[in-house]
Protein backbone atom coordinates (compact mmCIF):
# COMPACT_ATOMS: atom_id res chain seq x y z
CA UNK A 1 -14.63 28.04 1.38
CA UNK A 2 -15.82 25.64 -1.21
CA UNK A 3 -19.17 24.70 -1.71
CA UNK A 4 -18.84 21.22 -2.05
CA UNK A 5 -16.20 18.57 -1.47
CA UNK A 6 -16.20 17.39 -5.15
CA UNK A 7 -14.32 20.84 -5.89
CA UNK A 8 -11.60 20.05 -3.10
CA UNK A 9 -10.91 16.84 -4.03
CA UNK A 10 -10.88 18.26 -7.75
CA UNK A 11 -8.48 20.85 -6.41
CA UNK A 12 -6.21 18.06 -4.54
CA UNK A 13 -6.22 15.77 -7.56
CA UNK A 14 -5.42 19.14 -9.87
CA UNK A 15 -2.43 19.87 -7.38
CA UNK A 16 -0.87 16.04 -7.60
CA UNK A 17 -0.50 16.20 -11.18
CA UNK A 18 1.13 19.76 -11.37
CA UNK A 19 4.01 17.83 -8.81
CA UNK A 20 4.33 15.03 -11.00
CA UNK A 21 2.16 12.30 -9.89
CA UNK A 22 0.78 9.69 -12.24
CA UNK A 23 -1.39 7.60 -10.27
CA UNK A 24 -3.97 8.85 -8.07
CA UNK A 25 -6.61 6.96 -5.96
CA UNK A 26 -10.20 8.70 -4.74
CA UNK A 27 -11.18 7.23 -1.55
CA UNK A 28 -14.72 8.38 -0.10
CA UNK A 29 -16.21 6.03 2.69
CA UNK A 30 -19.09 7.42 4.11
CA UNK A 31 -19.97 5.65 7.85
CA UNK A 32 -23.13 7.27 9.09
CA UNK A 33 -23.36 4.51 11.97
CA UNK A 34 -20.43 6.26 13.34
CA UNK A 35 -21.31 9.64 12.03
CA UNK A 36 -18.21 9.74 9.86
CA UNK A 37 -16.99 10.85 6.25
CA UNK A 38 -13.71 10.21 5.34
CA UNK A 39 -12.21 11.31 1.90
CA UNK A 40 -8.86 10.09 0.97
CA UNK A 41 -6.57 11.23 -1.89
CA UNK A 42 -3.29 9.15 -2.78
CA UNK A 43 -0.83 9.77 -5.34
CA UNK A 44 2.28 8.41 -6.75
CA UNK A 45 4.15 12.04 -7.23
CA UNK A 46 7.52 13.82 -5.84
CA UNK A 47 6.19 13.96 -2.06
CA UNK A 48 7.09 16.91 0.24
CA UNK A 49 10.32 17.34 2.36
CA UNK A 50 9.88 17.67 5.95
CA UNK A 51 9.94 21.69 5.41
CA UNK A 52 7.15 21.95 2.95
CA UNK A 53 4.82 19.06 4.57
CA UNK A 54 5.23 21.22 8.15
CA UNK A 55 4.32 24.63 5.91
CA UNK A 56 1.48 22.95 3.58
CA UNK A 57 -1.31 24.08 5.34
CA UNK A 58 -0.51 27.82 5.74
CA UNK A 59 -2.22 29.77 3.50
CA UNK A 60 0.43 31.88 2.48
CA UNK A 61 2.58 29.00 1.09
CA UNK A 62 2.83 27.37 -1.92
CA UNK A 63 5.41 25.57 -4.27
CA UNK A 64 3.72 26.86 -7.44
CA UNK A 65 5.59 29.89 -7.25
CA UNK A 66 1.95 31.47 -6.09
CA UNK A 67 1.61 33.90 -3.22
CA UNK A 68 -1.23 31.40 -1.31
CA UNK A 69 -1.95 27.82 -1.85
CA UNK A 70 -5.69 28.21 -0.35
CA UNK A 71 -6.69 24.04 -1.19
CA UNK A 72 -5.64 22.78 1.43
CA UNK A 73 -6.40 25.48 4.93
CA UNK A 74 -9.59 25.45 3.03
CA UNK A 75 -9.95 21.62 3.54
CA UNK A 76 -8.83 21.59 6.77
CA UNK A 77 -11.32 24.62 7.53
CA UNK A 78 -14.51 23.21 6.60
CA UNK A 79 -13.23 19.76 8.20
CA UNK A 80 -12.44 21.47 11.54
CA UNK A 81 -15.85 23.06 11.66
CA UNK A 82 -17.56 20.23 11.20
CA UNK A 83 -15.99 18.41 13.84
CA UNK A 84 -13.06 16.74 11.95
CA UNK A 85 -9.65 17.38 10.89
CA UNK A 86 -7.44 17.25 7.92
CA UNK A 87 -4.10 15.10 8.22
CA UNK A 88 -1.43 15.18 5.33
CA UNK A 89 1.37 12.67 5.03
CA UNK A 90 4.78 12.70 2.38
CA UNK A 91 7.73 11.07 2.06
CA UNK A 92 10.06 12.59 -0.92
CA UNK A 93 10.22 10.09 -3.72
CA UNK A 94 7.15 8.47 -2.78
CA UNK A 95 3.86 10.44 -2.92
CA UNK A 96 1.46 12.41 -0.44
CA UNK A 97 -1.65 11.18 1.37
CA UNK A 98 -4.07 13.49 2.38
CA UNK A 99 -6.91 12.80 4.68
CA UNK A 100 -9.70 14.48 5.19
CA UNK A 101 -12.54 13.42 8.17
CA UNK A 102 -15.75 15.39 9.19
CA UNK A 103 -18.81 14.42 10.93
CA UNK A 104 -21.25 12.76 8.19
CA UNK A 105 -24.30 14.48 9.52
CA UNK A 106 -22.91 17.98 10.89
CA UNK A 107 -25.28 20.69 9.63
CA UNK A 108 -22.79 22.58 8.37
CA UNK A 109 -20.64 19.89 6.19
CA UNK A 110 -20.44 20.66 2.37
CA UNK A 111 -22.34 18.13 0.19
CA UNK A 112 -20.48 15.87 -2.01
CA UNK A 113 -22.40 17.41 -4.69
CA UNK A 114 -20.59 15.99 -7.74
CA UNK A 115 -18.31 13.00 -7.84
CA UNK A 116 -19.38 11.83 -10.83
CA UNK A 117 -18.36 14.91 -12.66
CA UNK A 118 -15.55 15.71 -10.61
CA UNK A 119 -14.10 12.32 -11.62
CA UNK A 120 -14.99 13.01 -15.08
CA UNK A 121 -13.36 16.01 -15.78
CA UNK A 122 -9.99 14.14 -14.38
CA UNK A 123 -10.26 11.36 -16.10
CA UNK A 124 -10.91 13.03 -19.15
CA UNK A 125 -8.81 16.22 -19.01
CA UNK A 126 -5.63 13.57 -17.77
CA UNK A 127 -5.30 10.56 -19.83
CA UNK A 128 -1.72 10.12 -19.53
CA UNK A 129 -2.93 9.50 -15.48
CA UNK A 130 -4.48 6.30 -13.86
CA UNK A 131 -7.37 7.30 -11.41
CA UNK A 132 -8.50 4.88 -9.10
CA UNK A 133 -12.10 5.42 -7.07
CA UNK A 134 -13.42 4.04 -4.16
CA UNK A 135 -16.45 5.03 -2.69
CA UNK A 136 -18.40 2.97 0.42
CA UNK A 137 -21.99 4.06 1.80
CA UNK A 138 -24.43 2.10 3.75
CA UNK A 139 -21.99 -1.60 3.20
CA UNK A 140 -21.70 -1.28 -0.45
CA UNK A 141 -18.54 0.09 -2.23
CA UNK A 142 -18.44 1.11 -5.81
CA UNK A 143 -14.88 0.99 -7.45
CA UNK A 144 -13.94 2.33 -10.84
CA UNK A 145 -9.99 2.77 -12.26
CA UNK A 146 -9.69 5.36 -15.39
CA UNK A 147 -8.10 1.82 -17.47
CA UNK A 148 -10.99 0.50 -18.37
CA UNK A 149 -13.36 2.75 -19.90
CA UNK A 150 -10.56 4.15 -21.89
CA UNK A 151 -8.57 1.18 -22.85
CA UNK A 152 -8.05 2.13 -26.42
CA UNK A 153 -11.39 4.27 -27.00
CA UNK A 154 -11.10 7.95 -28.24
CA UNK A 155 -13.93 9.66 -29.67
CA UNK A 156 -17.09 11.99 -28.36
CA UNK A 157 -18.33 9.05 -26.98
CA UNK A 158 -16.18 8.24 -24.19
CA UNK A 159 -17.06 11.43 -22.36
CA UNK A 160 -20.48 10.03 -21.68
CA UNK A 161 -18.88 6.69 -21.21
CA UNK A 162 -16.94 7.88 -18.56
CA UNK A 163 -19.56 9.50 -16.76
CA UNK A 164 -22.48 7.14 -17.52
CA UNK A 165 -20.45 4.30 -15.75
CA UNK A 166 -19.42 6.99 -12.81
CA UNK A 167 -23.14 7.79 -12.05
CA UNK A 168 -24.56 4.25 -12.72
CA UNK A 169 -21.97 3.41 -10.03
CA UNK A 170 -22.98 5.86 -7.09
CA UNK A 171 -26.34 5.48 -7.63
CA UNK A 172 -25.75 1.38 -6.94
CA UNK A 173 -24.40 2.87 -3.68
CA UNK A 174 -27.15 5.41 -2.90
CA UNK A 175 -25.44 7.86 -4.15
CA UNK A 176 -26.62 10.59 -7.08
């Protein structure tokens, strides 16, 4: 299992672009008055035929040409044992949804741990791809899209751009 949820979103986000996708959005809404954490990934790429959505979460299968594609049973794993679940939707030619729910305050949930540098290293490592991030906690929602920090800008300085405006965000939210 992963130690934090950063990595697995990291790992879904990875796993979009490798298909084909171009535009991926980050949703994280954290609800503790109904002890709920949702995490959301969209994207824009191939989607999955009916065959490959039904086999996605076995761990022996993967269209990488790998023996295992561990991401997502490990998702769905540390979801289920906190008292949530893991959906994933496709339609070919449209993209893939994946949806991942636990129980905000279960003892045993991973931490976020990272976002900020989670996003970062996306952003960063994929130009060529717009992210979009969403995250709500406690009635406040912090948004950022990968356009606007790098609207023209190259340069060692737009790493800590990038992550200077991604921490000053979550920590608006309550978030570090």
């Amino acid at each position: 299992m992963m130690e934090d949820l950063s990595l697995h979103v990291l790992d879904i986000a990875e796993n979009a672009i490798v298909a084909g996708a171009t535009r991926i959005a980050v949703t994280i809404e954290e609800d503790e008055s109904r002890d709920l954490l949702t995490i959301r990934v969209d994207d824009d790429g191939p989607g999955m035929n009916a065959e490959d959505l039904r086999r996605a979460p076995d761990p022996f299968f993967s269209t990488k040409g790998k023996r295992t594609g561990l991401g997502l049973p490990l998702l769905a794993q540390a979801a289920e044992q906190c008292g949530g679940s893991l959906t994933v939707s496709s339609v070919p030619g449209k993209g893939t949804k994946v949806v991942a729910r636990f129980r905000h305050c279960h003892i045993d949930r991973p931490p976020l741990t990272n976002m900020a540098g989670t996003l970062a290293v996306l952003v960063l490592g994929h130009p060529e791809i717009t992210f979009r991030y969403r995250h709500s906690r406690g009635g406040r929602t912090f948004r950022f899209s990968s356009r606007r920090p790098l609207a023209g800008r190259t340069g060692p300085n737009l790493i800590a751009l990038v992550r200077e405006e991604l921490e000053r965000g979550l920590r608006k939210i309550g978030r570090t």
